[in-house]
Protein backbone atom coordinates (compact mmCIF):
# COMPACT_ATOMS: atom_id res chain seq x y z
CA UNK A 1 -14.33 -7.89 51.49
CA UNK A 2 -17.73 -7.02 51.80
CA UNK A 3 -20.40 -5.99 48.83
CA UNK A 4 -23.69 -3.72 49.52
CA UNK A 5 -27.01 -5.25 48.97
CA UNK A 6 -27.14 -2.16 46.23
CA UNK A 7 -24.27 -3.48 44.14
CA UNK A 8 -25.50 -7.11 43.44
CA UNK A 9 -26.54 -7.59 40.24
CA UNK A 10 -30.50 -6.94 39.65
CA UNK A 11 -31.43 -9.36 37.11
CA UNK A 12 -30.85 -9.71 33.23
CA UNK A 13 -32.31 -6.68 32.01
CA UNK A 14 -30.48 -4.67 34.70
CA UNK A 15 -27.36 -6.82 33.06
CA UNK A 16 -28.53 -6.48 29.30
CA UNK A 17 -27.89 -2.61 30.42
CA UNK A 18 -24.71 -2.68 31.05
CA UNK A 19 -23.05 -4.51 28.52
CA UNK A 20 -25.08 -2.39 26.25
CA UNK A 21 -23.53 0.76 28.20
CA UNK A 22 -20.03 -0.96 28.02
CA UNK A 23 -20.53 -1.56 24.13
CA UNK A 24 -21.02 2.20 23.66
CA UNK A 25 -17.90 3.37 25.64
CA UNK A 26 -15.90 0.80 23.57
CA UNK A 27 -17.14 2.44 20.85
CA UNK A 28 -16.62 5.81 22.21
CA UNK A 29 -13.05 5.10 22.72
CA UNK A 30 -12.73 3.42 19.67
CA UNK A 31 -14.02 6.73 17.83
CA UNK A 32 -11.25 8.84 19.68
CA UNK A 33 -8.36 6.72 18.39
CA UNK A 34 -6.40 7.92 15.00
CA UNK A 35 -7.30 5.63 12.12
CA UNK A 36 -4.95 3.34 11.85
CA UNK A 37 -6.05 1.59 8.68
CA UNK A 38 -3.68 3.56 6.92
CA UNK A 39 -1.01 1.45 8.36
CA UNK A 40 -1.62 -1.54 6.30
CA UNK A 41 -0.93 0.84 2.77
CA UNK A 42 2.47 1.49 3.82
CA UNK A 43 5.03 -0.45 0.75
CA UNK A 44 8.42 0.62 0.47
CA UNK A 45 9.84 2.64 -2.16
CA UNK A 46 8.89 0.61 -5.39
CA UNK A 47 11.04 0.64 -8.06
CA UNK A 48 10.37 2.74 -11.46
CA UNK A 49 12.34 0.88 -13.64
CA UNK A 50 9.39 -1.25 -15.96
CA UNK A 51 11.92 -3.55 -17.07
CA UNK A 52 12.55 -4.68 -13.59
CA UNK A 53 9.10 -5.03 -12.64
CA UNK A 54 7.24 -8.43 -12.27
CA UNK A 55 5.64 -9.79 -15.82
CA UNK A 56 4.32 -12.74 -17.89
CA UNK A 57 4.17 -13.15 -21.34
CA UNK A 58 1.41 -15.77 -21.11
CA UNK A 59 -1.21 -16.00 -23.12
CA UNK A 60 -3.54 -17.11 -19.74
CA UNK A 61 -3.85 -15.43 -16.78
CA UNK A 62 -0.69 -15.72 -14.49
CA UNK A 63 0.29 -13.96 -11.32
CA UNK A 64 2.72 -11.72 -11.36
CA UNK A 65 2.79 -10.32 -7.80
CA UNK A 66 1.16 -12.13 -4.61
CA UNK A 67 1.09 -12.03 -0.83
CA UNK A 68 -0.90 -12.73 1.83
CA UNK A 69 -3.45 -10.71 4.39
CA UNK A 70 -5.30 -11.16 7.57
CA UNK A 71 -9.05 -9.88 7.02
CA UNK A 72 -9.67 -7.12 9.33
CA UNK A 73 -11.97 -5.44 7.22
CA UNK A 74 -14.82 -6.30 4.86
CA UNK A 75 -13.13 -5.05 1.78
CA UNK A 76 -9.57 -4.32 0.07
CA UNK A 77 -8.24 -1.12 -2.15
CA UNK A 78 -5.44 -2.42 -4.53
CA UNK A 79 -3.80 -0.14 -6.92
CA UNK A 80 -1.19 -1.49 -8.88
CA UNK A 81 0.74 0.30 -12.01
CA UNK A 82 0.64 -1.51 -14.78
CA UNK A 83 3.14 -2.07 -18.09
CA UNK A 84 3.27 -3.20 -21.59
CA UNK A 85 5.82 -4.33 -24.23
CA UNK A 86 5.69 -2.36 -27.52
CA UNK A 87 3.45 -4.13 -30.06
CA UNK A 88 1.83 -6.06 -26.87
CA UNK A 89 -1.21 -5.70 -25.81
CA UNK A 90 -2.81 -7.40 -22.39
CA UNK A 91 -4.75 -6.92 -19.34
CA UNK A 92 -4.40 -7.00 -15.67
CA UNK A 93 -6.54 -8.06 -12.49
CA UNK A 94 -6.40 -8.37 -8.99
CA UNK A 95 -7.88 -11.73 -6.99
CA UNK A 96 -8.50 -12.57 -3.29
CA UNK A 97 -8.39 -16.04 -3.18
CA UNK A 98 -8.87 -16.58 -6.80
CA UNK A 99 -11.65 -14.57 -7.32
CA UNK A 100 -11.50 -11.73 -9.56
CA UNK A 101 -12.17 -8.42 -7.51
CA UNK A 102 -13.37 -5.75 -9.78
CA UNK A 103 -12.71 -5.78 -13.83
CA UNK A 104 -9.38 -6.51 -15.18
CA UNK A 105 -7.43 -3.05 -16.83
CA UNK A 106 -6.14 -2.57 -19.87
CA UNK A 107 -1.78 -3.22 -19.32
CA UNK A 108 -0.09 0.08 -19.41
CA UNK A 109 -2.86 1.51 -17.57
CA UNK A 110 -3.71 1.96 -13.67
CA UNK A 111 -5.51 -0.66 -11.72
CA UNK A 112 -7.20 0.51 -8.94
CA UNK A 113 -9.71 -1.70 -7.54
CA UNK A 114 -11.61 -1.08 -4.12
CA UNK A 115 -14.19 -4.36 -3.44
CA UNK A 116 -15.79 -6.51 -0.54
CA UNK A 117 -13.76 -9.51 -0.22
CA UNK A 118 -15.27 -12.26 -1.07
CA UNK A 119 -16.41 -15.00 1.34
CA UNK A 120 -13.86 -17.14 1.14
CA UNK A 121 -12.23 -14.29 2.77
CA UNK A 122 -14.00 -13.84 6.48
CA UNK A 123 -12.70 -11.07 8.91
CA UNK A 124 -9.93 -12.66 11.22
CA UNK A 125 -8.86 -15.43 8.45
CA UNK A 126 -5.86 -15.00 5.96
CA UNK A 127 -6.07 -14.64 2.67
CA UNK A 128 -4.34 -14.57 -1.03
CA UNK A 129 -4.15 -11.25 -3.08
CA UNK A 130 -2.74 -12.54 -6.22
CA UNK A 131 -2.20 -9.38 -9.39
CA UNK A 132 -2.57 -11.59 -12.75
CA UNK A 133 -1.88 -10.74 -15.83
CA UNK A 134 -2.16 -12.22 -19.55
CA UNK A 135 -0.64 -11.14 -23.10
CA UNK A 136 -3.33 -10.61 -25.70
CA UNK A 137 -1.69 -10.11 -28.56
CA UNK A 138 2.08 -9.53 -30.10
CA UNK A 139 5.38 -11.12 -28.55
CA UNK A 140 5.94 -9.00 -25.10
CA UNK A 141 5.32 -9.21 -21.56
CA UNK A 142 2.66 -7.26 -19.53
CA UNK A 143 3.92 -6.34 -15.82
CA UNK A 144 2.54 -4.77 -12.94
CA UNK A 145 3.94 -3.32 -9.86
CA UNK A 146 1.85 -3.00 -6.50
CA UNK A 147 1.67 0.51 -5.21
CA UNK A 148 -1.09 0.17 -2.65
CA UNK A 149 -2.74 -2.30 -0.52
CA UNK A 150 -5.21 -1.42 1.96
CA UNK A 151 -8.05 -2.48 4.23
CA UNK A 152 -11.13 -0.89 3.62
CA UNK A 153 -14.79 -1.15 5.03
């Protein structure tokens, strides 16, 4: 195999070029491809039943759903519907890690919190969304069910 004087490389500028040139094609390509965030927001059918759904009757914050995520993007949208007993009232947040993303809801209302996760949380690591809840007042539980989690930038 043989190379041409004219295809050597010419120095570190001339090199600087072209992984500046490569960069942009990446990016180029990158732009062309359907946007596959979406994928992560995919749940199965959840169930409607509220008496079925995950809940706490304590009187401190206690998770009621959980999993974990890969960081892949600097922030997280997590909607979650949210339920109280009759005669209860409580509140509901999400966390990444165990910090609270966004302000807690009112139970029996919808939480939907988009937020930068927070540096405990660095793209390509795994981390913890945890949905808490806590009974304010009167003798029920507060539940939530997850309809929605997804990357976001």
């Amino acid at each position: 195999m043989s190379i041409r004087l004219d295809q050597l490389p010419r120095g570190a500028s001339w090199l600087a070029e072209q992984v500046a040139d490569l960069k942009t094609a990446l990016a180029q390509l990158r732009a062309q491809q359907p946007d596959m965030a979406a994928a992560d927001g995919l749940l199965a059918p959840q169930d409607t039943d509220t008496t079925r759904w995950p809940q706490t009757s304590s009187t401190s914050y206690a998770p009621v759903a959980r999993c974990y995520n890969v960081a892949w993007k600097r922030g997280v949208r997590v909607m979650a519907a949210t339920t109280v007993a009759s005669g209860t009232t409580g509140q509901v947040r999400v966390t990444v890690n165990g910090v609270q993303l966004g302000a807690a809801v009112p139970a029996g209302t919808l939480l939907d919190v988009t937020a930068p996760l927070p540096a405990s949380a660095p793209i390509g690591t795994q981390y913890l969304i945890a949905i808490e809840a806590v009974r304010t007042s009167g003798a029920g539980s507060v539940g939530a069910q997850v309809q929605l989690i997804r990357a976001t930038d």
